[in-house]
Protein backbone atom coordinates (compact mmCIF):
# COMPACT_ATOMS: atom_id res chain seq x y z
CA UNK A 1 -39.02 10.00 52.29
CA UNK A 2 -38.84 9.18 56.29
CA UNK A 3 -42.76 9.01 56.41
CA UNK A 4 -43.21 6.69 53.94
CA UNK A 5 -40.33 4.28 55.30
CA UNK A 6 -42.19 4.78 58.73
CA UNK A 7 -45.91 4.10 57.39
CA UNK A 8 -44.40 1.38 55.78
CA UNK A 9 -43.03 0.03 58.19
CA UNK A 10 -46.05 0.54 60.50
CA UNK A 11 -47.82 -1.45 57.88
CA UNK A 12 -45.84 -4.15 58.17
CA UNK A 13 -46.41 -4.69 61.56
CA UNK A 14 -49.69 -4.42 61.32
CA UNK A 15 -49.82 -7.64 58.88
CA UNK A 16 -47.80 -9.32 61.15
CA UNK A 17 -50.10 -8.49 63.94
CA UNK A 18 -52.89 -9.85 61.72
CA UNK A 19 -51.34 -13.38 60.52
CA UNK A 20 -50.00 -14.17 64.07
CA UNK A 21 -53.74 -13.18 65.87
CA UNK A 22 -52.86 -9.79 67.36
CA UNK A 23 -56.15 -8.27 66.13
CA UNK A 24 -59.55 -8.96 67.45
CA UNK A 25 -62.44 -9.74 65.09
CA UNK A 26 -63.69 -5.88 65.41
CA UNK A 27 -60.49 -4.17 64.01
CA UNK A 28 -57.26 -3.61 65.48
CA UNK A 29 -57.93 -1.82 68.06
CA UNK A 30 -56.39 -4.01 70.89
CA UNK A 31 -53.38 -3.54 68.46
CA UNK A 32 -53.44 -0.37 68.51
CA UNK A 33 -53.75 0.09 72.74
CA UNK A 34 -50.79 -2.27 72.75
CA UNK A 35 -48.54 -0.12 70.53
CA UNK A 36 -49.92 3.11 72.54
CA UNK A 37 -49.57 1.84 75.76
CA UNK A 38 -45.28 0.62 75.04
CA UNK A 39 -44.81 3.80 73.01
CA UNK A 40 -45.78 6.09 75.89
CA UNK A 41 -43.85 4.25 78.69
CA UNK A 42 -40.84 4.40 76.21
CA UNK A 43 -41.04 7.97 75.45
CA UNK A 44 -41.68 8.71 79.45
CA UNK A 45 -39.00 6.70 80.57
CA UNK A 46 -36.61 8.48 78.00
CA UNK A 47 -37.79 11.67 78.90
CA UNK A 48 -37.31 10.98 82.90
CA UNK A 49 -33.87 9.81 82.15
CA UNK A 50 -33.42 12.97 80.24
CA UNK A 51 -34.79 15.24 83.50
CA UNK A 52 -32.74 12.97 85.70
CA UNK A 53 -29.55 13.45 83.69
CA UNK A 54 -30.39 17.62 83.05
CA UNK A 55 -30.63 17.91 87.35
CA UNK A 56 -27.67 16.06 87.82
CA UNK A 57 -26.01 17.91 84.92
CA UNK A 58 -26.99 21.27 86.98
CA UNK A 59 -25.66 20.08 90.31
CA UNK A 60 -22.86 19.86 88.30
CA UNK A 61 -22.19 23.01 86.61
CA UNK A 62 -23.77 24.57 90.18
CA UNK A 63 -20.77 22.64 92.48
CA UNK A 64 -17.52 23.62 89.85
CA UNK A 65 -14.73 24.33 90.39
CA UNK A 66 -12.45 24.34 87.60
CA UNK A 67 -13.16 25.49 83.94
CA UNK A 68 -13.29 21.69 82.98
CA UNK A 69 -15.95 20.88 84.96
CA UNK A 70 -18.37 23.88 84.15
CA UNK A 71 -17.70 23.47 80.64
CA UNK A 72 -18.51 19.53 80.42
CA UNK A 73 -21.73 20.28 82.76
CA UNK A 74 -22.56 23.08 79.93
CA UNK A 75 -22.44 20.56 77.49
CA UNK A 76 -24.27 17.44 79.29
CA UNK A 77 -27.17 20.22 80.08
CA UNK A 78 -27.17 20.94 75.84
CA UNK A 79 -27.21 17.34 75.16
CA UNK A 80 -29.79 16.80 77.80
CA UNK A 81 -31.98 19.51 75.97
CA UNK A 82 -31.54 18.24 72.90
CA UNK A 83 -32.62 14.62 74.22
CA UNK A 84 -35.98 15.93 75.77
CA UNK A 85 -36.59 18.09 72.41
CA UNK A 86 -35.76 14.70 70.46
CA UNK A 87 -38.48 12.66 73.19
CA UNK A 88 -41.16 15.27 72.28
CA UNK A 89 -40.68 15.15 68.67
CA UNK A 90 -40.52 11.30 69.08
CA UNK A 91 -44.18 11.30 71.32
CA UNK A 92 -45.82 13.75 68.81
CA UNK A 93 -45.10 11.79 65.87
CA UNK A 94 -46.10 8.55 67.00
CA UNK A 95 -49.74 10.05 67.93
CA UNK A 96 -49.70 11.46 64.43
CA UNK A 97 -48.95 8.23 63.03
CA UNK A 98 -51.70 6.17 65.40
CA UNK A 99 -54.27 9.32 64.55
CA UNK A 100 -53.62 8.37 60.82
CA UNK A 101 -53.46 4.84 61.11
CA UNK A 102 -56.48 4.97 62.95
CA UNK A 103 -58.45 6.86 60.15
CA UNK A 104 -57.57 4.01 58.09
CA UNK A 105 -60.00 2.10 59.99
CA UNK A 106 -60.18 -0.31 63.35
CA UNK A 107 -58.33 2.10 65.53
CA UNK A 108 -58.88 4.32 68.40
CA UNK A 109 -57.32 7.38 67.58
CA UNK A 110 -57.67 10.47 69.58
């Protein structure tokens, strides 16, 4: 199952974090801001992209002229949709994942 590969995975890292001195002597909570703190400037940075590309997409579709054109600015604006639905997904699992990591013990979930 995908959560299991990803709490796996998750616990991997978190041994890592602990051999090479990652974690403070009162849990892993410095761990824990670290991984926060890059996994929201990923998933914001994907999601402007995604905002960036849907406007331009628009401008698009809103200057055609020819059949081609409106129909590959229809489908940049779908893919664009499906890449902010995809970012949202991606942001609500990972603060699932911290929130349950962070019952575990040493964490600061929210």
């Amino acid at each position: 199952m995908i959560s299991d590969k990803i709490i796996t995975a998750f616990t991997k890292a978190m041994f890592f974090a602990q051999t090479y001195g990652l974690q403070d002597s009162g849990g892993n909570e410095q761990l824990y801001k670290i991984l926060q703190a890059v996994f929201g400037t990923l998933s914001g940075l994907a999601t402007l992209v995604c905002a960036i590309a849907a406007v331009r997409a628009g401008m698009k579709l809103a200057h055609a002229s020819d059949d081609q054109t409106h129909a590959e600015a229809k489908r940049q604006i779908i893919n664009c949709v499906i890449g902010l639905c995809i970012c949202a997904v991606a942001l609500i699992a990972s603060q699932a994942i911290f929130a349950t990591a962070s019952s575990w013990g040493g964490g600061s979930g929210q």
